[in-house]
PDB file of N, CA and C in Angstrom:
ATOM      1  N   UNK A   1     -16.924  12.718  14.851  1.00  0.00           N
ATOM      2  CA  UNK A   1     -16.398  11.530  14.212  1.00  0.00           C
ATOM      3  C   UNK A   1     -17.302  11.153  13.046  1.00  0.00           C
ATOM      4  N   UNK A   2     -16.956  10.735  11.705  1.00  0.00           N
ATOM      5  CA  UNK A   2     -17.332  10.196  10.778  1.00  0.00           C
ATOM      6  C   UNK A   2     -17.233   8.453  10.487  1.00  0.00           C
ATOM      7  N   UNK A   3     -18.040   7.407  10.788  1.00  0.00           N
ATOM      8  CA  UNK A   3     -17.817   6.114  10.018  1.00  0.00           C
ATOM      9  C   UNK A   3     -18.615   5.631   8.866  1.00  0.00           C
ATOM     10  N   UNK A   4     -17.681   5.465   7.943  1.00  0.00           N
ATOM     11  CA  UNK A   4     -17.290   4.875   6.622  1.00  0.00           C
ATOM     12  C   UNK A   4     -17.754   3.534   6.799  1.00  0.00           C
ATOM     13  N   UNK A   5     -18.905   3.436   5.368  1.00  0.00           N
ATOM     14  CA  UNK A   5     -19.097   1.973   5.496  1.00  0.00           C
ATOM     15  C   UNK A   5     -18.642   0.649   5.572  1.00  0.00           C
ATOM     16  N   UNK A   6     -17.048   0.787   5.433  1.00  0.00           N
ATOM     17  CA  UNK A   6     -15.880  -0.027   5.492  1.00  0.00           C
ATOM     18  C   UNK A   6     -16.103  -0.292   7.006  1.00  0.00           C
ATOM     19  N   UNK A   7     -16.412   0.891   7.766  1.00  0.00           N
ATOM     20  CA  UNK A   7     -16.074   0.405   9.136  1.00  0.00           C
ATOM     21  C   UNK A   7     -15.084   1.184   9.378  1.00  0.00           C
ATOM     22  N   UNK A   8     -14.351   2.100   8.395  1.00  0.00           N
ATOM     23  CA  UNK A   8     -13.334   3.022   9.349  1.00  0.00           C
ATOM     24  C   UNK A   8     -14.088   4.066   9.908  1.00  0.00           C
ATOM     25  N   UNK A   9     -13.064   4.464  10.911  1.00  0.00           N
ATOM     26  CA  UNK A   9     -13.858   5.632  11.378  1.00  0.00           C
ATOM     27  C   UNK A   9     -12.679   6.933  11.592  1.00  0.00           C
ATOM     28  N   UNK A  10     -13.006   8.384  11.384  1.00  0.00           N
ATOM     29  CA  UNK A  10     -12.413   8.969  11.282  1.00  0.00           C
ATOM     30  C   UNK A  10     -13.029  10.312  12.643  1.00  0.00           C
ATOM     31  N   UNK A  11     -11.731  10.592  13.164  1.00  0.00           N
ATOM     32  CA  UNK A  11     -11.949  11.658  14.387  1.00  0.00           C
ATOM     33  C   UNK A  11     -11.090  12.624  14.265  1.00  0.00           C
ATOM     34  N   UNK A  12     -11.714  13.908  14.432  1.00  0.00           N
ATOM     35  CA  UNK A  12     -11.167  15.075  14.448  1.00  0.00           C
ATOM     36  C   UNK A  12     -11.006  15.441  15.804  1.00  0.00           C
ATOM     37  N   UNK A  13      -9.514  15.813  16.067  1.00  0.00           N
ATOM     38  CA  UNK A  13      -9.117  16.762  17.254  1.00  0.00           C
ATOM     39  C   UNK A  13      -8.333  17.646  17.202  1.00  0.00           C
ATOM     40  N   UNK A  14      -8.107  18.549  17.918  1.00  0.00           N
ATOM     41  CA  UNK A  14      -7.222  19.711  18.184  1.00  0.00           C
ATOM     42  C   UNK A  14      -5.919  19.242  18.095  1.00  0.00           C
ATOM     43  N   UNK A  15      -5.099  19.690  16.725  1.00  0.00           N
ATOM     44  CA  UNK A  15      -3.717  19.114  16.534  1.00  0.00           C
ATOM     45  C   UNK A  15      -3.155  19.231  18.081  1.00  0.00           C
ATOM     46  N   UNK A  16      -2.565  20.490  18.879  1.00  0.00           N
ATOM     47  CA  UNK A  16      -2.342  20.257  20.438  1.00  0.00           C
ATOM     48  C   UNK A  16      -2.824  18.843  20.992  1.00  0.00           C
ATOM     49  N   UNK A  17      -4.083  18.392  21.009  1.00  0.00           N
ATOM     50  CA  UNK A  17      -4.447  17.180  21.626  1.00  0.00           C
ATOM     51  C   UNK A  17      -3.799  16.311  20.985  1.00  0.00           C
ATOM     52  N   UNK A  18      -3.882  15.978  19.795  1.00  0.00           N
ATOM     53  CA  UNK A  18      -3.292  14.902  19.125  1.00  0.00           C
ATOM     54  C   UNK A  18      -1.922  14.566  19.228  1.00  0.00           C
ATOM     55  N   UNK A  19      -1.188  15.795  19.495  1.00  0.00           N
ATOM     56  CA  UNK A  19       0.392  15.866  19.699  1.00  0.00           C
ATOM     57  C   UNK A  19       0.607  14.964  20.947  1.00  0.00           C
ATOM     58  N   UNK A  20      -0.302  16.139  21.476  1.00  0.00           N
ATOM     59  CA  UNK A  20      -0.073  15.451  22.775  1.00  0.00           C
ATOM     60  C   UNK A  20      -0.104  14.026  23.665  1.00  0.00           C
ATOM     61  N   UNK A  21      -1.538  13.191  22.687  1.00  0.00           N
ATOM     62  CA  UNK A  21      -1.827  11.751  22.764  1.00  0.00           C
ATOM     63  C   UNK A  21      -0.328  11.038  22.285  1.00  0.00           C
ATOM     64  N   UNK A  22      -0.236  11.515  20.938  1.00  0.00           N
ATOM     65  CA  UNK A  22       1.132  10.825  20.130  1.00  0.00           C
ATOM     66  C   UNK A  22       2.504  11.159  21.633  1.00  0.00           C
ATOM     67  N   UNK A  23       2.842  11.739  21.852  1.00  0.00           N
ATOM     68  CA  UNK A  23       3.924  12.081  22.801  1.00  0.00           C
ATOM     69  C   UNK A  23       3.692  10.847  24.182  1.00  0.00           C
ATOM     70  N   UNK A  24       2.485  10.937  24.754  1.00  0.00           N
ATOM     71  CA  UNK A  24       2.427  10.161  26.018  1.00  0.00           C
ATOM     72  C   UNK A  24       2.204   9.026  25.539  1.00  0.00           C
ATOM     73  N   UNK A  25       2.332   8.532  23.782  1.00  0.00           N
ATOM     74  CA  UNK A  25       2.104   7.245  23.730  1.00  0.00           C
ATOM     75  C   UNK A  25       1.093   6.334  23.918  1.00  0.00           C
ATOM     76  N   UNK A  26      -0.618   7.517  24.236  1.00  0.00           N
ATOM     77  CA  UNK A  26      -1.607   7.032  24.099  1.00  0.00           C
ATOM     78  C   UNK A  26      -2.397   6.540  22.835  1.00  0.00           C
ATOM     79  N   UNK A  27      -1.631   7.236  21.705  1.00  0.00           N
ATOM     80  CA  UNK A  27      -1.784   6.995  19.967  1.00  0.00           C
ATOM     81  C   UNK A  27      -0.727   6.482  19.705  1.00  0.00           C
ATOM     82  N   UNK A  28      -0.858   5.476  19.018  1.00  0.00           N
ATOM     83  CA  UNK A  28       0.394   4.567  17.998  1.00  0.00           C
ATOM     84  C   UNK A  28       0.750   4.954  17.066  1.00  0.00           C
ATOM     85  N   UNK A  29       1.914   5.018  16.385  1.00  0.00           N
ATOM     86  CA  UNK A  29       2.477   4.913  15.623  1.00  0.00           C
ATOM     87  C   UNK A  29       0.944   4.884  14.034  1.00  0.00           C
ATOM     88  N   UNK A  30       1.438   4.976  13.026  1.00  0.00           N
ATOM     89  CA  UNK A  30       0.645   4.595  11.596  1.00  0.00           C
ATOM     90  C   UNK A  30       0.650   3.126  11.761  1.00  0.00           C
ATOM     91  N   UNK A  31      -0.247   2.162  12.016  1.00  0.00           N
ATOM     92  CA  UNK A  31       0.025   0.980  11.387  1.00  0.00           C
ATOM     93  C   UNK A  31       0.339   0.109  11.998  1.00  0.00           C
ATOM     94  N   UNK A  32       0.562   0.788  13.514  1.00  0.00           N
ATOM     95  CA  UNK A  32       0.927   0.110  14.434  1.00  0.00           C
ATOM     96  C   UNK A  32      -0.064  -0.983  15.080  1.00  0.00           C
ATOM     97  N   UNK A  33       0.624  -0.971  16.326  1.00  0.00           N
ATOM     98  CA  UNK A  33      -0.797  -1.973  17.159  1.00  0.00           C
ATOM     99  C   UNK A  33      -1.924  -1.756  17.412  1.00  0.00           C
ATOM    100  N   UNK A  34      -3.005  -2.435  17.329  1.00  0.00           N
ATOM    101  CA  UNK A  34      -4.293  -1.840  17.787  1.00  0.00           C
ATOM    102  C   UNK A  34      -4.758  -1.391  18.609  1.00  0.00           C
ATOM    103  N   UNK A  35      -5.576  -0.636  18.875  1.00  0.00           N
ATOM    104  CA  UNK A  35      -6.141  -0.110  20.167  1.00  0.00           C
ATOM    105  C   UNK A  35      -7.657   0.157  20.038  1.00  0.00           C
ATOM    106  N   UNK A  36      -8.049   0.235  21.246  1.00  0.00           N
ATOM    107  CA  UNK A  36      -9.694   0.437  21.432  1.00  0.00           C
ATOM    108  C   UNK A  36     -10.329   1.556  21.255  1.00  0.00           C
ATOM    109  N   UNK A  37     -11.140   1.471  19.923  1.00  0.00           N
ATOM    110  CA  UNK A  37     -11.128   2.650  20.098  1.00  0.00           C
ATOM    111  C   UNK A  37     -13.103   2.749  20.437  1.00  0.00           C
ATOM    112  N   UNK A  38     -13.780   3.769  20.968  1.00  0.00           N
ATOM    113  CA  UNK A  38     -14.915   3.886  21.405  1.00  0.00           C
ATOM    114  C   UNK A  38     -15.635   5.213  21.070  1.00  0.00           C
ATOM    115  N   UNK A  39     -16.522   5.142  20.193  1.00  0.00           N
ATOM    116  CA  UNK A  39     -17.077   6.149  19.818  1.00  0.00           C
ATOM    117  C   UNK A  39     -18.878   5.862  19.399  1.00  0.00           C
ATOM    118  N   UNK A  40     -19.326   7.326  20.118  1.00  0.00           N
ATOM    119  CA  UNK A  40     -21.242   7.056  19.671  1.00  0.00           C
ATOM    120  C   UNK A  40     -22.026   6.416  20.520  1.00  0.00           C
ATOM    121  N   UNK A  41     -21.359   6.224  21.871  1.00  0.00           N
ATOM    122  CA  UNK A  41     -21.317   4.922  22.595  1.00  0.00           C
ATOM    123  C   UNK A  41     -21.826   3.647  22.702  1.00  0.00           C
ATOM    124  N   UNK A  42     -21.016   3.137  21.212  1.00  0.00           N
ATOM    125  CA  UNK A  42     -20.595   1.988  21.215  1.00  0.00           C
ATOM    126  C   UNK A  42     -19.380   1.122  21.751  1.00  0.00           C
ATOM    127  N   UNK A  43     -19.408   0.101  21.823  1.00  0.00           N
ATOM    128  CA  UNK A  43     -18.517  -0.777  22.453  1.00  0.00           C
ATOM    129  C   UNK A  43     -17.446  -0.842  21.735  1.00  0.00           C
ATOM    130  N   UNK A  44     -16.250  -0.717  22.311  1.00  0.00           N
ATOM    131  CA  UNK A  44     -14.873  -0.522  21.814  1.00  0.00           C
ATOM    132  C   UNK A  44     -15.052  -1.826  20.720  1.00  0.00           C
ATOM    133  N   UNK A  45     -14.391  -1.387  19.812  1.00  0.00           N
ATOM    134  CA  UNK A  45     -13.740  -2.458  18.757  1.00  0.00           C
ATOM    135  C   UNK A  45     -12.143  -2.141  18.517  1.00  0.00           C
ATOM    136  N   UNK A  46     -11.260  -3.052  18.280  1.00  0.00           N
ATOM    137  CA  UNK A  46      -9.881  -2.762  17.544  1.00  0.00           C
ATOM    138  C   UNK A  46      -9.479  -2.178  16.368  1.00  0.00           C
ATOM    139  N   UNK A  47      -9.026  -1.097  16.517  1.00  0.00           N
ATOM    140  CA  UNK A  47      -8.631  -0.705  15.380  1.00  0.00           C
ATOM    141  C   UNK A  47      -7.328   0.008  15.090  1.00  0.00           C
ATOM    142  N   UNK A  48      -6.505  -0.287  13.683  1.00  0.00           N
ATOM    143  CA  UNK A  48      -5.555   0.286  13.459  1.00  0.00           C
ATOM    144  C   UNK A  48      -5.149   1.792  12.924  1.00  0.00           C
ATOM    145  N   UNK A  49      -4.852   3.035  13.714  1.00  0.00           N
ATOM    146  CA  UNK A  49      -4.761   4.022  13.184  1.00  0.00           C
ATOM    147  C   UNK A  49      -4.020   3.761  11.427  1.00  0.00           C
ATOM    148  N   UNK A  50      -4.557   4.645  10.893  1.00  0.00           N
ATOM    149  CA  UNK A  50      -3.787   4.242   9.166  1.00  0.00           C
ATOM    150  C   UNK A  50      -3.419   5.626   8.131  1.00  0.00           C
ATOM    151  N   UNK A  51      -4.037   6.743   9.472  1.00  0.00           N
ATOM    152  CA  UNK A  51      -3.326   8.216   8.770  1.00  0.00           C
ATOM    153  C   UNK A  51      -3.925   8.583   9.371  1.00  0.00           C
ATOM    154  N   UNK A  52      -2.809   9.948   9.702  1.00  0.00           N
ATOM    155  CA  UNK A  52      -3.251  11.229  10.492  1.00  0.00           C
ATOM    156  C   UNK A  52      -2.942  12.548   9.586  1.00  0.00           C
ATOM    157  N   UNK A  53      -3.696  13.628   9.259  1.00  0.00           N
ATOM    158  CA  UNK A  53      -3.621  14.764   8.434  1.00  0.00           C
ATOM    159  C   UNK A  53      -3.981  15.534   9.104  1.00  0.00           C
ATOM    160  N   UNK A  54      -3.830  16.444   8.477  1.00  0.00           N
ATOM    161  CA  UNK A  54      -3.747  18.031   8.858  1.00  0.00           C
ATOM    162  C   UNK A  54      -5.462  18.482   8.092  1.00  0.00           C
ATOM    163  N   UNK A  55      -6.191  18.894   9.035  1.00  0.00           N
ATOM    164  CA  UNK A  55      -7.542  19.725   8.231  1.00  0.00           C
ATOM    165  C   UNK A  55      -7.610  20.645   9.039  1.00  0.00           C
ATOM    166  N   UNK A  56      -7.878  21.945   8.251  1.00  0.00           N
ATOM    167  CA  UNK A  56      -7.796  23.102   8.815  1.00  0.00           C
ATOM    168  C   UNK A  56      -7.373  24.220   8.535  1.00  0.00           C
ATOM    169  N   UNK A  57      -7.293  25.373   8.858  1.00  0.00           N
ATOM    170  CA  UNK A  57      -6.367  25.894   8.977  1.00  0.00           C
ATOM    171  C   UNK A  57      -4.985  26.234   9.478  1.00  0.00           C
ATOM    172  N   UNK A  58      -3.970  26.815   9.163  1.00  0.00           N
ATOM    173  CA  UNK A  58      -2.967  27.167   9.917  1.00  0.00           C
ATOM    174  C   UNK A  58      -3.115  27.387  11.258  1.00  0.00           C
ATOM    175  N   UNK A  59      -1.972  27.121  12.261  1.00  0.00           N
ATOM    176  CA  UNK A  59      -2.364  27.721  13.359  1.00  0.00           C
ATOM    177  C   UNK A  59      -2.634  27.009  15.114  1.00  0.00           C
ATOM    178  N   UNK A  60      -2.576  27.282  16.141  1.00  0.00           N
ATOM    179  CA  UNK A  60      -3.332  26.359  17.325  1.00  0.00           C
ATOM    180  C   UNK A  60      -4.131  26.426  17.290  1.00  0.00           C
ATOM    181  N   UNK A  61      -5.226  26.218  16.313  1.00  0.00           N
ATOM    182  CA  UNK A  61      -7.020  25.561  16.151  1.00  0.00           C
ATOM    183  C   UNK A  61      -6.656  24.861  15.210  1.00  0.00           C
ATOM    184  N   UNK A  62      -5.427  24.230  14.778  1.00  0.00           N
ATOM    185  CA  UNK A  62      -5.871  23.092  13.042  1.00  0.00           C
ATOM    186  C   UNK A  62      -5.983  22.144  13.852  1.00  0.00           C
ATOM    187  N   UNK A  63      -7.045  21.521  12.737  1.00  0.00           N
ATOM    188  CA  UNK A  63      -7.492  19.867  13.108  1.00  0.00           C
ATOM    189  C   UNK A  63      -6.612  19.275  12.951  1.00  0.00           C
ATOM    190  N   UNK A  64      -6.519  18.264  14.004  1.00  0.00           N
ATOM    191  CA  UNK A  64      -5.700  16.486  13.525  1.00  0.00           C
ATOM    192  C   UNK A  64      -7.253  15.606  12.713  1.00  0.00           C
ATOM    193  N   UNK A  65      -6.742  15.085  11.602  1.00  0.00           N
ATOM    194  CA  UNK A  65      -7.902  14.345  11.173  1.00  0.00           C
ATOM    195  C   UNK A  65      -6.989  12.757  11.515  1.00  0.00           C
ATOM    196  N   UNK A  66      -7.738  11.862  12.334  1.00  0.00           N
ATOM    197  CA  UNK A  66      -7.022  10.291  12.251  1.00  0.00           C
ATOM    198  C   UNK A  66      -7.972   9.285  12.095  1.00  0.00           C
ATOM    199  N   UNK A  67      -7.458   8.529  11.416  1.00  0.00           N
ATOM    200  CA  UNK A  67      -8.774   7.447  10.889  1.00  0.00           C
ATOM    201  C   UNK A  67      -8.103   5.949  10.992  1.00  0.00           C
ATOM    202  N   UNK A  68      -9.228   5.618  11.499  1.00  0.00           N
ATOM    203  CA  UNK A  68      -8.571   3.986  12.241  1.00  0.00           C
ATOM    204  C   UNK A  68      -9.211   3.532  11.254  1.00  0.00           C
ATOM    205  N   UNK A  69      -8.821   2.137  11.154  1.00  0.00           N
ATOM    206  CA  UNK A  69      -9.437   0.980  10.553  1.00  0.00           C
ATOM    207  C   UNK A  69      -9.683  -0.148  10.990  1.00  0.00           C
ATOM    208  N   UNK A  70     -10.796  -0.750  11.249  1.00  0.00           N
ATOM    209  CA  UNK A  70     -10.633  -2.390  11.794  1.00  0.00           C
ATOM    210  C   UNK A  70      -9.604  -2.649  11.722  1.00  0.00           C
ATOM    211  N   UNK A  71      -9.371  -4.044  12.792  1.00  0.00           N
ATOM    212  CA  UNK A  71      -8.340  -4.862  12.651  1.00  0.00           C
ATOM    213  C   UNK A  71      -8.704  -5.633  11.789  1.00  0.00           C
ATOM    214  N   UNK A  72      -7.587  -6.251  11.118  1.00  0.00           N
ATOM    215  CA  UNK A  72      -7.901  -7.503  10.313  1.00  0.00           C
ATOM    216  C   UNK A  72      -6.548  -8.147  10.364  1.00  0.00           C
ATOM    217  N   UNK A  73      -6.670  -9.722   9.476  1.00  0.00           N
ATOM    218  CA  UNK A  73      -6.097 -10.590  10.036  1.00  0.00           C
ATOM    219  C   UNK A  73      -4.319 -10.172  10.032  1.00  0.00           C
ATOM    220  N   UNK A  74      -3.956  -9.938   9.007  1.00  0.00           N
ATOM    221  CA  UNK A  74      -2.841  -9.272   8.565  1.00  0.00           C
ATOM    222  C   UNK A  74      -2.499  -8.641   9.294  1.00  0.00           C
ATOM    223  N   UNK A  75      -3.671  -7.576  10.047  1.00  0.00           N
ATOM    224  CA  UNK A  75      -2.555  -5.957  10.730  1.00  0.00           C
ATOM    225  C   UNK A  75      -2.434  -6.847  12.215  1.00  0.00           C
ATOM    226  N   UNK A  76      -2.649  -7.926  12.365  1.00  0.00           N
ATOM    227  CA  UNK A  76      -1.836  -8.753  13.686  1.00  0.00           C
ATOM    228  C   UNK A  76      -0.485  -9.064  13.626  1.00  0.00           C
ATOM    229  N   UNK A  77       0.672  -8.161  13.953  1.00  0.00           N
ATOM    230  CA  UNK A  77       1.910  -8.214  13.793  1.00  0.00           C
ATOM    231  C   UNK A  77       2.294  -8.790  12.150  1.00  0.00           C
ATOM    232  N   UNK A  78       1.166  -7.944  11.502  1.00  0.00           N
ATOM    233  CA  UNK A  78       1.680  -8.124   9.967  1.00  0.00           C
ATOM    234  C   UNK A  78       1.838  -9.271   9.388  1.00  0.00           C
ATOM    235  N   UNK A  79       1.075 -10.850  10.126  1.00  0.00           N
ATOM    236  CA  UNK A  79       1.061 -11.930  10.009  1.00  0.00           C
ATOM    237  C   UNK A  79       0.801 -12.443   8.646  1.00  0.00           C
ATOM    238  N   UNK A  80      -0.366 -11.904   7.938  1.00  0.00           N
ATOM    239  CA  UNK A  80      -0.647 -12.430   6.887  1.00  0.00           C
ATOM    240  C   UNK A  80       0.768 -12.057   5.471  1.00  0.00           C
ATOM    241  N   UNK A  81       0.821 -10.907   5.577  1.00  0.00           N
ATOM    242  CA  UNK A  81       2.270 -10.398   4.361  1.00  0.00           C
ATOM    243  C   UNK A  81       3.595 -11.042   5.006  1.00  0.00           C
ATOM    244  N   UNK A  82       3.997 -11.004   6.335  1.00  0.00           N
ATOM    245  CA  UNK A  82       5.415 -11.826   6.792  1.00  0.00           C
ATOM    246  C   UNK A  82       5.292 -13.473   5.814  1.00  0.00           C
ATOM    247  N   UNK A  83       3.567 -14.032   6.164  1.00  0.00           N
ATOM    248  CA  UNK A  83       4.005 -15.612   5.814  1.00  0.00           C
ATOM    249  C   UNK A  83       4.058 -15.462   4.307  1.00  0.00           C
ATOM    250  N   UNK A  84       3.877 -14.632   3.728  1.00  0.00           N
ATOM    251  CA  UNK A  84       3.359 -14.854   2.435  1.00  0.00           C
ATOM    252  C   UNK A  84       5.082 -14.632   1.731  1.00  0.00           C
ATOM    253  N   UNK A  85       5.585 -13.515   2.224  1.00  0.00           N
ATOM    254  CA  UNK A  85       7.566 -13.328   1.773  1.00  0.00           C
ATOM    255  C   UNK A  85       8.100 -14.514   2.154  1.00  0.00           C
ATOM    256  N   UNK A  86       7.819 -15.235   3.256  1.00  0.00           N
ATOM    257  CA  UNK A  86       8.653 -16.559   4.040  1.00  0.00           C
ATOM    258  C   UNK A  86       8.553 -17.386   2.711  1.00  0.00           C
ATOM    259  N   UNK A  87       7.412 -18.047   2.262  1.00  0.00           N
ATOM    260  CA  UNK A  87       7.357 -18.698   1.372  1.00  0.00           C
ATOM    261  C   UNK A  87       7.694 -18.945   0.731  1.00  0.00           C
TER     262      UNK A  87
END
């Protein structure tokens, strides 16, 4: 795993694994809801997955690259951009 001084953090896994998280619904959606994520062992913080890519090569060894991002106030059911269109 790589973290970005922003605070994102980015994890590489075995596209197979990653499929597989995405399928049982243990990974969200892009953008979706937050989840805990725990790495370095540090204490979970919230964060929003915000892209998943392909690094690698072709093949069953390519990487899933996915990189969360803090939560912030906005990615809470998209609160901050909903009030701002209401207006």
């Amino acid at each position: 795993f790589v973290v970005s001084a922003d605070g994102t953090v980015t994890i590489f896994a075995k596209m197979p694994t990653a499929l597989q998280l995405f399928a049982e619904g243990t990974l969200p959606r892009i953008g979706g809801e937050p989840v805990q994520v725990s790495f370095g062992g540090r204490a979970p913080s919230s964060m929003v997955l915000a892209e998943v890519r392909r690094g690698g090569q072709f093949g069953y060894n390519d990487v899933a690259v996915l990189e969360f991002r803090p939560v912030r106030v906005k990615d809470v059911h998209g609160a901050t951009e909903r009030r701002k269109l209401a207006r």
